[in-house]
Protein backbone atom coordinates (compact mmCIF):
# COMPACT_ATOMS: atom_id res chain seq x y z
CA UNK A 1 -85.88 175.97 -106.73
CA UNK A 2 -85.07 175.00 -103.45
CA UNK A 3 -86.41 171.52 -103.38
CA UNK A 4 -83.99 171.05 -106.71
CA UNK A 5 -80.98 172.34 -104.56
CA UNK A 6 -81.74 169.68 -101.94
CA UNK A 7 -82.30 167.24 -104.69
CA UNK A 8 -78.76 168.21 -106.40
CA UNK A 9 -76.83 168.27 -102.68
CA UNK A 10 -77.82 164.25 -102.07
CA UNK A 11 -76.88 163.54 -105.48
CA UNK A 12 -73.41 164.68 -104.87
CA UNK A 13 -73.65 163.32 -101.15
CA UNK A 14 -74.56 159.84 -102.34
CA UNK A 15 -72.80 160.02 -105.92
CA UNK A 16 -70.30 157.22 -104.79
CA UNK A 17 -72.91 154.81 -103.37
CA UNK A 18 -73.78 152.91 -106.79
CA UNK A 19 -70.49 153.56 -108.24
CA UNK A 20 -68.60 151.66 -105.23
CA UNK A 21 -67.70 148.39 -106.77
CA UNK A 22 -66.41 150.12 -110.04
CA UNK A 23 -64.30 152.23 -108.19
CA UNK A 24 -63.14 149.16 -105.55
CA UNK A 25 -62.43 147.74 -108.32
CA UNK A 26 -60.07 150.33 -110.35
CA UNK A 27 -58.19 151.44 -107.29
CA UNK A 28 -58.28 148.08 -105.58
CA UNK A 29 -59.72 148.52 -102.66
CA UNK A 30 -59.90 145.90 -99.87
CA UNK A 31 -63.45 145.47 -98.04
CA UNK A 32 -62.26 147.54 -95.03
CA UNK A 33 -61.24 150.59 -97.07
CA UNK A 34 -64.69 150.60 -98.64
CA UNK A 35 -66.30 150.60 -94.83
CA UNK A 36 -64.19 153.20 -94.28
CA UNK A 37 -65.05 155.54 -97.16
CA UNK A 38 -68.89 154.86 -96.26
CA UNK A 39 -68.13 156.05 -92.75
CA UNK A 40 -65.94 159.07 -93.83
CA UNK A 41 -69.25 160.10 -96.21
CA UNK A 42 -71.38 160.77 -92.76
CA UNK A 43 -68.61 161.98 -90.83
CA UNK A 44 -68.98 165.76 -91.44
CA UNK A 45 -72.76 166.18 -91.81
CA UNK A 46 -73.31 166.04 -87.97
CA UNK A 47 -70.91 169.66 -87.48
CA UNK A 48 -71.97 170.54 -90.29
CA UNK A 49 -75.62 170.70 -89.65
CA UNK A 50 -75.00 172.89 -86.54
CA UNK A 51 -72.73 175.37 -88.58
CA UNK A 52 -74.73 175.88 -91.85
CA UNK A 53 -77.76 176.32 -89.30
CA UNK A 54 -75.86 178.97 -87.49
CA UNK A 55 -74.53 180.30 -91.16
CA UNK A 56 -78.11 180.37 -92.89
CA UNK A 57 -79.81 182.30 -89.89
CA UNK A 58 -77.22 184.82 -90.38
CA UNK A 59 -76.75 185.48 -94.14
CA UNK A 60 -80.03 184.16 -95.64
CA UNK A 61 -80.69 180.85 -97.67
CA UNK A 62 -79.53 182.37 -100.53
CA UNK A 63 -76.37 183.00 -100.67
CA UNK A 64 -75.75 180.34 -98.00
CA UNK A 65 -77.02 177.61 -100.71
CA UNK A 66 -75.56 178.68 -103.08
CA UNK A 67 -71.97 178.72 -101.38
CA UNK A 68 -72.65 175.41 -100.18
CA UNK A 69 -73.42 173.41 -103.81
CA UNK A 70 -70.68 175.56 -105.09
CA UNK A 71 -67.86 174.55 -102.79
CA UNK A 72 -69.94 171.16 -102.43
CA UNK A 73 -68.49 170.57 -106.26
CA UNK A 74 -64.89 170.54 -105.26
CA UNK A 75 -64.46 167.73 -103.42
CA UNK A 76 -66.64 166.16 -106.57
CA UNK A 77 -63.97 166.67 -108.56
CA UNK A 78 -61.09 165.92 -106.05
CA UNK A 79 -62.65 162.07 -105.82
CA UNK A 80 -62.87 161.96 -109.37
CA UNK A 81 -58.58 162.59 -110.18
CA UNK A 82 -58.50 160.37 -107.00
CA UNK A 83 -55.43 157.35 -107.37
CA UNK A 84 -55.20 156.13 -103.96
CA UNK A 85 -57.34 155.00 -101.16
CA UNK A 86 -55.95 158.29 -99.69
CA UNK A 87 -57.10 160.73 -101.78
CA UNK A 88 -60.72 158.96 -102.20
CA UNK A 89 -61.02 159.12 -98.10
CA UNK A 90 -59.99 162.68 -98.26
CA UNK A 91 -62.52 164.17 -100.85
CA UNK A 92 -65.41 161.95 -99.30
CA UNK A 93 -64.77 163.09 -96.06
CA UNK A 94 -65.26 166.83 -96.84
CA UNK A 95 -68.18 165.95 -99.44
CA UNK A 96 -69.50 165.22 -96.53
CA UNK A 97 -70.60 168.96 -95.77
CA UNK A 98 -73.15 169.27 -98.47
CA UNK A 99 -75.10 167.03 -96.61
CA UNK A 100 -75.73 170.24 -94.55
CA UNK A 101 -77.73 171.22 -97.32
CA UNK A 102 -81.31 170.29 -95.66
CA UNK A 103 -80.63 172.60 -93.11
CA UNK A 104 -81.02 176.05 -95.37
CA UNK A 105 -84.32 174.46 -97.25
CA UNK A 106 -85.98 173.83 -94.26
CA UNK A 107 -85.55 177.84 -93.51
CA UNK A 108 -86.27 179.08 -97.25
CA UNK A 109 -89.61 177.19 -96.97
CA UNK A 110 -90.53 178.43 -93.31
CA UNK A 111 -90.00 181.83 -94.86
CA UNK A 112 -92.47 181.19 -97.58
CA UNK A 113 -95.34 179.59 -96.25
CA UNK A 114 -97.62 180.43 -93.82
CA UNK A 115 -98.17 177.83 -90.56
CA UNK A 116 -101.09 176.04 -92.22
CA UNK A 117 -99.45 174.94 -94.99
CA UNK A 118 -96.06 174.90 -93.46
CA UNK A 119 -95.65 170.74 -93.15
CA UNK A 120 -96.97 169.72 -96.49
CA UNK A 121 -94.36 172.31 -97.92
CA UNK A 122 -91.49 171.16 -95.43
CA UNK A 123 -92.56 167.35 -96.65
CA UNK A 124 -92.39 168.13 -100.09
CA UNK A 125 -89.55 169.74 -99.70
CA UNK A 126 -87.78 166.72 -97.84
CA UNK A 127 -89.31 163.67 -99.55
CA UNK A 128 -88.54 164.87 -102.87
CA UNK A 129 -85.16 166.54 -102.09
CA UNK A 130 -84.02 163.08 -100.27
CA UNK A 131 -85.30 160.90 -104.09
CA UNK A 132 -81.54 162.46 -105.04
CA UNK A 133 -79.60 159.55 -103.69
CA UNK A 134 -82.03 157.18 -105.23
CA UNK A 135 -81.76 159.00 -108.35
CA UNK A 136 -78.14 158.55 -108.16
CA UNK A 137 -78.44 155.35 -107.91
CA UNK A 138 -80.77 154.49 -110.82
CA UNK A 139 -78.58 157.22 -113.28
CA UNK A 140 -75.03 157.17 -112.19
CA UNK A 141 -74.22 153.76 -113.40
CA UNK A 142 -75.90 153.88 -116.49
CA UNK A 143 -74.05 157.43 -117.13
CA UNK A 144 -70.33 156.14 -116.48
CA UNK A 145 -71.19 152.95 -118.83
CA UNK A 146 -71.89 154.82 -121.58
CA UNK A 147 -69.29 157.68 -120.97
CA UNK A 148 -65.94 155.41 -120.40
CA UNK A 149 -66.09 151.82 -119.24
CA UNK A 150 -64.19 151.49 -116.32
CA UNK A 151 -62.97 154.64 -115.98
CA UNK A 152 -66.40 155.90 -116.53
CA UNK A 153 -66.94 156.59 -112.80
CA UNK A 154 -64.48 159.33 -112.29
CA UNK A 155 -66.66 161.24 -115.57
CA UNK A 156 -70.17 160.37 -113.70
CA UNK A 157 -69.24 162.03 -110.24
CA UNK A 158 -67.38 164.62 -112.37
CA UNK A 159 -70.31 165.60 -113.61
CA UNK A 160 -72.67 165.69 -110.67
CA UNK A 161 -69.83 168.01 -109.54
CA UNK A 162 -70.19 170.33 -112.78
CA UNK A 163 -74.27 169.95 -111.79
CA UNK A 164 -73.80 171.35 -108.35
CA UNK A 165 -71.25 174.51 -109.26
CA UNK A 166 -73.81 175.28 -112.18
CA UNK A 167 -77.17 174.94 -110.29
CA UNK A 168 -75.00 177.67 -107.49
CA UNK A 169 -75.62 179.94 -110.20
CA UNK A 170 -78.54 179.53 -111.41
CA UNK A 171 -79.92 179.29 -107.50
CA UNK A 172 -78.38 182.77 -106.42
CA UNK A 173 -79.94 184.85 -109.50
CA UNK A 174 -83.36 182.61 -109.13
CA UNK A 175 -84.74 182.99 -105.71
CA UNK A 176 -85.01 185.48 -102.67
CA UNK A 177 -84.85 184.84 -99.22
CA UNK A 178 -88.47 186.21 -98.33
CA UNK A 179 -91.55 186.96 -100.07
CA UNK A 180 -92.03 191.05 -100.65
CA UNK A 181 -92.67 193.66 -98.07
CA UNK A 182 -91.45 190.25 -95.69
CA UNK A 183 -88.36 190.89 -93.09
CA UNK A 184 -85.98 188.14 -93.03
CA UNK A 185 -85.12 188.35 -89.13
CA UNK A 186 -81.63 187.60 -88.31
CA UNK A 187 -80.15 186.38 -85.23
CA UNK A 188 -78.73 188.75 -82.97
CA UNK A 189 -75.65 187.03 -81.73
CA UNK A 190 -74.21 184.82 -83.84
CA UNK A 191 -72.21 181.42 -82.59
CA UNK A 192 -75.47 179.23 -80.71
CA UNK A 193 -78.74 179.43 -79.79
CA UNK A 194 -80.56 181.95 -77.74
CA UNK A 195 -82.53 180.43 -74.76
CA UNK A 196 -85.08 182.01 -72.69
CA UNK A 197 -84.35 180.39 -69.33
CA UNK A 198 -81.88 179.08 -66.75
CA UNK A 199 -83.38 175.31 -67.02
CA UNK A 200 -83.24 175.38 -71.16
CA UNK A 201 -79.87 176.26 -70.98
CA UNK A 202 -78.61 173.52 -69.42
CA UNK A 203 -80.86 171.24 -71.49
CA UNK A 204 -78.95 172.97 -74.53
CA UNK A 205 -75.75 172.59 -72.70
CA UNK A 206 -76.65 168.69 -72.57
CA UNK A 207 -78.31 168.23 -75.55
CA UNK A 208 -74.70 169.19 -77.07
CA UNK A 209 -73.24 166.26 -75.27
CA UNK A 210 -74.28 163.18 -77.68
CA UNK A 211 -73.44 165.45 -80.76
CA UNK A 212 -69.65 165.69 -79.99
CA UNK A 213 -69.83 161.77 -78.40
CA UNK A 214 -70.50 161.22 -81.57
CA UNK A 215 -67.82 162.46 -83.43
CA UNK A 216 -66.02 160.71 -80.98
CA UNK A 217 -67.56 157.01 -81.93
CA UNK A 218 -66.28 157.88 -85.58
CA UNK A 219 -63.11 158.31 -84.37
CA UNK A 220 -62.85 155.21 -82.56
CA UNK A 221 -64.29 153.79 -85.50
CA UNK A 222 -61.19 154.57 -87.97
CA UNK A 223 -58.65 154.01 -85.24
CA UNK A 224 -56.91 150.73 -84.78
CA UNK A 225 -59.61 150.59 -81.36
CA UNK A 226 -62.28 150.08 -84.28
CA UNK A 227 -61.63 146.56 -85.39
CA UNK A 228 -60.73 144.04 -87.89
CA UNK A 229 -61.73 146.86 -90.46
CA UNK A 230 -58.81 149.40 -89.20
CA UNK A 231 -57.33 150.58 -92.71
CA UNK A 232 -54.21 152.26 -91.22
CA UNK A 233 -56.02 155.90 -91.84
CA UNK A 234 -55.00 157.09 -88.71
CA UNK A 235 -53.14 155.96 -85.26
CA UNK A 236 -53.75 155.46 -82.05
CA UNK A 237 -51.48 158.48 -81.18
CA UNK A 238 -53.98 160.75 -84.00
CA UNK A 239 -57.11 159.56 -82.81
CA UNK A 240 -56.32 160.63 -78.99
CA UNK A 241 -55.22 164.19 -80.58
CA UNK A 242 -58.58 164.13 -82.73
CA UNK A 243 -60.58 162.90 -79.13
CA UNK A 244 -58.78 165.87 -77.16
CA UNK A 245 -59.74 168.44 -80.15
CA UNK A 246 -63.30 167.36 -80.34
CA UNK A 247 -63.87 167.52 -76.35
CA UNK A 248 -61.82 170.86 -76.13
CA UNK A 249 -64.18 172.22 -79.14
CA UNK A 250 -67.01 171.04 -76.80
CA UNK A 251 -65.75 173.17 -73.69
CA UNK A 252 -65.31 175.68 -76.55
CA UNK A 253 -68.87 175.60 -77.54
CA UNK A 254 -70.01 175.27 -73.90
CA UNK A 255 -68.38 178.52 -73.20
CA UNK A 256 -69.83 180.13 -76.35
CA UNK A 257 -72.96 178.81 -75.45
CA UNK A 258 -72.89 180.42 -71.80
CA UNK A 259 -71.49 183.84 -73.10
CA UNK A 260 -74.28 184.40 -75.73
CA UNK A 261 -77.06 183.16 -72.78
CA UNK A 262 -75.28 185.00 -70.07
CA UNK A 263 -78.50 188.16 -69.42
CA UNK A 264 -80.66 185.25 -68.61
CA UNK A 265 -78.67 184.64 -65.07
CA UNK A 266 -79.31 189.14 -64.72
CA UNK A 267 -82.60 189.59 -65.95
CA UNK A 268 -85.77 187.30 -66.90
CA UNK A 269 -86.40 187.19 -70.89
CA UNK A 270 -89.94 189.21 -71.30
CA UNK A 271 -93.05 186.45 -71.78
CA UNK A 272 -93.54 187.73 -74.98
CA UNK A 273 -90.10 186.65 -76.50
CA UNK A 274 -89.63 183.45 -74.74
CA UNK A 275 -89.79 179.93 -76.32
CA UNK A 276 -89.06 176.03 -74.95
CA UNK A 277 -86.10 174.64 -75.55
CA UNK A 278 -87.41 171.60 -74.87
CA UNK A 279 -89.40 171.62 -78.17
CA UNK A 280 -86.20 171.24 -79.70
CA UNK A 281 -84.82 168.57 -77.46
CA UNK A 282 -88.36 166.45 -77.85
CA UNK A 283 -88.10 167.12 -82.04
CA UNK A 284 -84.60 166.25 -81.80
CA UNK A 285 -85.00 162.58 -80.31
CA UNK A 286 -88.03 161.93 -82.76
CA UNK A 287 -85.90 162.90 -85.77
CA UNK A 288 -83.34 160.45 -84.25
CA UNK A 289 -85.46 157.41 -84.18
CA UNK A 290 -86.86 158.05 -87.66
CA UNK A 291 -84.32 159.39 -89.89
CA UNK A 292 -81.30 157.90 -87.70
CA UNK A 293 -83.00 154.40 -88.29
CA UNK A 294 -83.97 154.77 -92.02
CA UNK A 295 -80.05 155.60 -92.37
CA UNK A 296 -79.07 152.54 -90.28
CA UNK A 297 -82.23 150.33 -92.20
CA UNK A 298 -81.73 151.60 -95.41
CA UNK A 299 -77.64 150.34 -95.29
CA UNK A 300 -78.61 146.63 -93.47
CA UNK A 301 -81.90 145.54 -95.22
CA UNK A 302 -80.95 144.11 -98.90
CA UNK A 303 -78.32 141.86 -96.99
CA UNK A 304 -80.05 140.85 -93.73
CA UNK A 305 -83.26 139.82 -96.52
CA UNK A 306 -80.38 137.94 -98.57
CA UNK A 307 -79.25 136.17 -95.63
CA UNK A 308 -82.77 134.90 -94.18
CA UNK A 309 -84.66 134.39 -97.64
CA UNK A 310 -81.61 132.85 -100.27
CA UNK A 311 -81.82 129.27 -98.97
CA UNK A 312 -85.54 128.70 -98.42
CA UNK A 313 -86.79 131.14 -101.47
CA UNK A 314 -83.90 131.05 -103.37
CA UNK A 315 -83.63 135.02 -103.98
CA UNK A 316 -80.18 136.13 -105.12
CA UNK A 317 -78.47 139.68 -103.61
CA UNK A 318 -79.84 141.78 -106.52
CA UNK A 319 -83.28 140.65 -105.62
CA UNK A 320 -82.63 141.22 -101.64
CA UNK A 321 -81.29 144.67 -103.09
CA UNK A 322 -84.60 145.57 -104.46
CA UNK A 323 -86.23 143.98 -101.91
CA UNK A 324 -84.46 146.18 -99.49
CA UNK A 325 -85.04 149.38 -101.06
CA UNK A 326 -88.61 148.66 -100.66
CA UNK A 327 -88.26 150.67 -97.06
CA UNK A 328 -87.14 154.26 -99.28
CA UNK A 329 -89.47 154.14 -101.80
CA UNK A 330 -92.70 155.46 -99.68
CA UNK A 331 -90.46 158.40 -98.62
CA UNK A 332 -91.80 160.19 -101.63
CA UNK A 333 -95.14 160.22 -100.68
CA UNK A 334 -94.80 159.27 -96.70
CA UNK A 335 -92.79 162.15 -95.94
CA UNK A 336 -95.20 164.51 -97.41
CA UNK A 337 -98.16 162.85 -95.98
CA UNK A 338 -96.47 163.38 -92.35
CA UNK A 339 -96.71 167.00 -93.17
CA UNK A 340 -100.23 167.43 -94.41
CA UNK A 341 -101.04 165.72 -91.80
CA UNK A 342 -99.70 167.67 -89.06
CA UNK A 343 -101.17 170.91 -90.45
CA UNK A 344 -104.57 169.07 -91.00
CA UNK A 345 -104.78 167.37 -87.55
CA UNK A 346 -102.31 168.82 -85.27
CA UNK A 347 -98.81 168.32 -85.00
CA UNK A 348 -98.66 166.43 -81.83
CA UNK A 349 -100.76 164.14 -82.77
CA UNK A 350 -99.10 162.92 -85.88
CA UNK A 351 -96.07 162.88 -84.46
CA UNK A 352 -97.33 160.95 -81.48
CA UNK A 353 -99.60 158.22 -83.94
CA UNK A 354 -95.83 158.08 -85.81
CA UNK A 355 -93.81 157.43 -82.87
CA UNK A 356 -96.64 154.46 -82.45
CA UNK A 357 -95.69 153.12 -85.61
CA UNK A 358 -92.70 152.81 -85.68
CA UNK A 359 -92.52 151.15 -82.72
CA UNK A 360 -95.31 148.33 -83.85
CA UNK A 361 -93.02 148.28 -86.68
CA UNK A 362 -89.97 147.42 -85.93
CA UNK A 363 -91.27 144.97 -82.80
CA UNK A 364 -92.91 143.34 -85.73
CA UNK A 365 -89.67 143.34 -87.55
CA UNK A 366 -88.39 142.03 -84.68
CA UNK A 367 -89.54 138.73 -85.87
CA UNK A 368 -88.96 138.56 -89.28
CA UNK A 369 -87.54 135.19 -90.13
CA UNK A 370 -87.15 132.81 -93.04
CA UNK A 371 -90.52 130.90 -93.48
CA UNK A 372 -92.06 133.96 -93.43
CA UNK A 373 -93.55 134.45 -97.16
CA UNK A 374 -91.03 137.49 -98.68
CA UNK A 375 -94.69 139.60 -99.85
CA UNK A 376 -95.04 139.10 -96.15
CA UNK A 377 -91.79 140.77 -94.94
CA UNK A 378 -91.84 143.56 -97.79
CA UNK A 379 -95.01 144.24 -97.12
CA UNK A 380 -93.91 144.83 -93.30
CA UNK A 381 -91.00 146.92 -94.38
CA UNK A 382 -93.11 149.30 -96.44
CA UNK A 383 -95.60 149.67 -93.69
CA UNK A 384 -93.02 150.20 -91.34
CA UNK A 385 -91.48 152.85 -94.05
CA UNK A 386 -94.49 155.31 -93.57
CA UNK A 387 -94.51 155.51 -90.08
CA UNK A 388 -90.71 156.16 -90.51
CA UNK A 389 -90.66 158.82 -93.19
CA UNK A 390 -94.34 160.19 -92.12
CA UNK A 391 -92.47 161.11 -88.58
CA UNK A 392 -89.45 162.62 -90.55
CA UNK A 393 -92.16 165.04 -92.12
CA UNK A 394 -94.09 165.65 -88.67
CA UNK A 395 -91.21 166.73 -87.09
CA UNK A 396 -90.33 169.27 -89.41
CA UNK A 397 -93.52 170.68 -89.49
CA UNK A 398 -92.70 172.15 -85.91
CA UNK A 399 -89.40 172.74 -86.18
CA UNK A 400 -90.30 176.10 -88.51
CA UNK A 401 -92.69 177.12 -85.63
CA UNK A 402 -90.86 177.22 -82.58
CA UNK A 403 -88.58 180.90 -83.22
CA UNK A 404 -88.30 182.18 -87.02
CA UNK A 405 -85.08 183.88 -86.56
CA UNK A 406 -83.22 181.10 -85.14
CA UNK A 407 -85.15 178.14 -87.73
CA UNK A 408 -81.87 177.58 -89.14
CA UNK A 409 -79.70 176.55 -85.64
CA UNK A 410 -82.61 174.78 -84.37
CA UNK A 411 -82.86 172.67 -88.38
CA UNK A 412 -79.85 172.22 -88.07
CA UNK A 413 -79.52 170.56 -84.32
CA UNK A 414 -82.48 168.81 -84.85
CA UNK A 415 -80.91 167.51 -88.14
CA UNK A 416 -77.87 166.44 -86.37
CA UNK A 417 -79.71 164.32 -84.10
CA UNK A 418 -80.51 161.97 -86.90
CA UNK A 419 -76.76 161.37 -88.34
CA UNK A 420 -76.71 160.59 -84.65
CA UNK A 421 -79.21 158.09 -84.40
CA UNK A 422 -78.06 156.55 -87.79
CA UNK A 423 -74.38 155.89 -86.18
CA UNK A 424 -75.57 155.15 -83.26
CA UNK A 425 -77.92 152.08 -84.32
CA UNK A 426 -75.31 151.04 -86.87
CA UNK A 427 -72.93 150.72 -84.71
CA UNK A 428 -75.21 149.22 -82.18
CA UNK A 429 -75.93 146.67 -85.10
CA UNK A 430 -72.15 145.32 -85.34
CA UNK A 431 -72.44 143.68 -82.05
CA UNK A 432 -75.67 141.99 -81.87
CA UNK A 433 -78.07 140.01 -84.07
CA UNK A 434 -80.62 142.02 -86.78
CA UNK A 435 -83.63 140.65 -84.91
CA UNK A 436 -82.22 142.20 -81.36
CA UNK A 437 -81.03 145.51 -83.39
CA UNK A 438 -85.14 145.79 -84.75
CA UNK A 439 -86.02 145.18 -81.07
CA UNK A 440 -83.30 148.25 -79.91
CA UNK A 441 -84.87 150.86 -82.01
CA UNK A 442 -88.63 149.44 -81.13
CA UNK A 443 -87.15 150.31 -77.33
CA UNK A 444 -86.01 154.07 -78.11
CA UNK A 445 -88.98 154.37 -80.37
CA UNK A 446 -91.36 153.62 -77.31
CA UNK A 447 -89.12 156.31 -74.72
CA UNK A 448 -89.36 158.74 -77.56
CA UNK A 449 -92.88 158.49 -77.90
CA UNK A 450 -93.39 159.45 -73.90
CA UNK A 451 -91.21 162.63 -74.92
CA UNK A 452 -93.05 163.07 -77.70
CA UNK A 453 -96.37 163.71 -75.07
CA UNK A 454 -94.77 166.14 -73.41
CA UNK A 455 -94.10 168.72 -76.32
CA UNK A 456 -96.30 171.90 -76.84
CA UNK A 457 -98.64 172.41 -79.76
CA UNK A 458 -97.78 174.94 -81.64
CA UNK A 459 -100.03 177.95 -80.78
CA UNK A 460 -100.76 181.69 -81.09
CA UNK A 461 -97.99 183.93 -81.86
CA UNK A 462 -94.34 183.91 -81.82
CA UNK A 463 -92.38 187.21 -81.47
CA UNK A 464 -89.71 188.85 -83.56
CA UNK A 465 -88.66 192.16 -83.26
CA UNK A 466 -87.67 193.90 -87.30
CA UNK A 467 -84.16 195.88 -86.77
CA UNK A 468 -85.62 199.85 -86.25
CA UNK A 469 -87.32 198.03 -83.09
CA UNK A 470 -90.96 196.78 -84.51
CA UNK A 471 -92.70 193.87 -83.40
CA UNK A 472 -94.39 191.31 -85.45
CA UNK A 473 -96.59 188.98 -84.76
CA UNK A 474 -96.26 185.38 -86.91
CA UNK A 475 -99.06 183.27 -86.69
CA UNK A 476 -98.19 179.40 -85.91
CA UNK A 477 -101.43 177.98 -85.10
């Protein structure tokens, strides 16, 4: 049930994807307004990771889900009775938020597997939750063909809007939070993380930093600042406002942050209940290098093959489409395979064999260039793919293990991280060449890697304590 909510969320999230030039083309839109409704589509998830992740450890997966695909379907239906380039921009920015949706799964299935089977499930859960934007793509076109021609569009997303308000239902009657006699252990303050020490505090504190530096690239991205593709969504005179209200939400945070933390700087936090930030830090950079570049991959590849290959091998852009989404289709059974892996092997291991991978991978990409034969090059993609997606499901098979009660803030941060990474690289990508942008990410693949060998496997116990003051014990390894 829950892997089908995931699936249904990055349906809606990626409805517009393969429906872009029939929509360009009824509400004639230039080239940079379609940049700029891509952009707008990522612009939420990153906040909206951290909040559902504070919001799901706090009220269950349950009705948090549900809420989510049900107020997901609005904004469906907002971009569908869209006219202008304004309205469009509008709904896709707050569709946006579903995106969030990974975040309660990852929870839902910590809850309901134990720590051996925990990555395979967390895998599953992922590889065949993220098929939803392909499945968009392969359906969505086909459905607003046959339901009205060029109008057929606004019926499709429509649709995938009715989907998501239906499947709330069906979700919140279908499924429980725990298994019986199981305690679903809440957070006890609500608003950030807990820490157990001075030193992961301040990591926490900085680990914040690149999340809201982010928002603030996206911003400089729509502003006239960005470039040539500046669409007139907002000024100069907004973006500073929107700058000053992300930073002063950061001090905000940083505050919060320090008020929720503040017995650590009276008393110590007993051995027992402790846990390392700095599994979450580590976990976070990993997810950044493999998701973040499988978002930034994923959006370059069919051109950057059309570019190299058209003139020697004569391939034509729907080829170099296919072509490119050669590098997604392994996620099905990659992502997984990460997971069984880590519970079969050991999670730092897998993780660490990944980070290897990708790195060989992309340095290999590196060199990709147009006498290379094209079975050659997708053959290097695809290979590059599982190292990519297997890492996605390694470092989820941690993240359940580090503190139950708080699995949904640290999902979520850890989530984050890899709309980071994705803007980050793309953006990275506008100023140099593809072959230096492979060689970028085969850099921060290698310095992840080192960080990787410094996280903790999984071990023992971890401690929760049930509300009429009992502790329990949950195995993680």
């Amino acid at each position: 049930m829950t892997w089908l909510a995931f699936f249904i969320s990055f349906v809606v999230w990626f409805n517009h994807a393969p429906l872009m030039l029939a929509i360009a083309k009824s509400l004639h839109l230039s080239q940079p307004e379609i940049k700029t409704i891509l952009i707008l589509n990522v612009a939420l998830t990153i906040p909206s990771r951290i909040i559902i992740g504070i919001l799901v450890d706090k009220f269950g997966p349950k009705r948090t889900y549900s809420t989510l695909l049900a107020l997901g379907s609005v904004p469906c239906f907002m971009f569908a009775l869209a006219d202008n380039f304004q309205q469009l921009a509008l709904a896709r920015f707050l569709i946006g938020f579903i995106g969030a949706g990974f975040v309660i799964g990852i929870r839902m299935v910590g809850e309901w597997f134990p720590a051996r089977q925990v990555g395979i499930a967390e895998g599953i859960y992922g590889g065949w939750g993220n098929f939803g934007s392909a499945a968009a793509a392969l359906a969505l076109p086909a459905l607003a063909l046959l339901l009205g021609g060029d109008e057929g569009w606004r019926y499709a997303i429509a649709i995938t809007g009715v989907i998501a308000f239906l499947y709330s239902i069906i979700y919140f009657f279908s499924v429980s939070d725990t298994p019986k006699r199981s305690t679903y252990f809440k957070t006890k303050k609500a608003g950030a993380m807990e820490v157990s020490s001075k030193g992961d505090l301040w990591l926490y504190l900085l680990m914040n930093i690149p999340l809201y530096a982010a928002l603030s690239l996206l911003t400089w991205k729509l502003s006239p600042a960005g470039g040539a593709n500046y669409v007139g969504l907002i000024s100069s005179t907004t973006a500073l406002f929107i700058y000053l209200g992300i930073w002063s939400l950061f001090i905000y945070n940083a505050y919060k942050i320090i008020q929720i933390n503040k017995d650590i700087f009276v008393r110590p936090v007993a051995e027992i209940y402790k846990y390392k930030f700095k599994q979450v830090a580590i976990l976070g950079l990993a997810y950044m290098i493999s998701f973040g570049s499988e978002l930034a991959v994923v959006s370059m590849l069919p051109m950057y093959f059309y570019e190299i290959f058209h003139e020697t091998q004569n391939i034509t852009v729907v080829e170099a489409g296919w072509l490119g989404g050669s590098f997604t289709v392994i996620n099905l059974i990659a992502r997984p395979a990460g997971g069984w892996l880590s519970d079969k092997f050991g999670r730092k291991l897998t993780l660490s064999i990944c980070m290897c991978g990708i790195a060989i991978g992309y340095f290999l990409m590196s060199m990709i260039n147009a006498d290379w034969p094209i079975v050659g090059a997708v053959l290097l993609t695809m290979a590059c793919s599982c190292f990519v997606s297997a890492a996605c499901g390694a470092v989820y098979a941690v993240v359940p293990l580090i503190k139950r009660r708080m699995t949904g803030q640290i999902a979520g941060m850890v989530g984050a991280y890899g709309n980071v990474g994705g803007l980050v690289f793309l953006t990275a990508l506008a100023f140099v060449t593809p072959p230096v942008f492979f060689m970028i990410m085969h850099s921060v693949a290698l310095v992840v890697l080192l960080a990787v060998r410094l996280i903790d496997e999984p071990k023992g116990h971890i401690v929760e304590v049930q509300e009429d003051g009992t502790v329990e014990m949950i195995e993680v390894g």
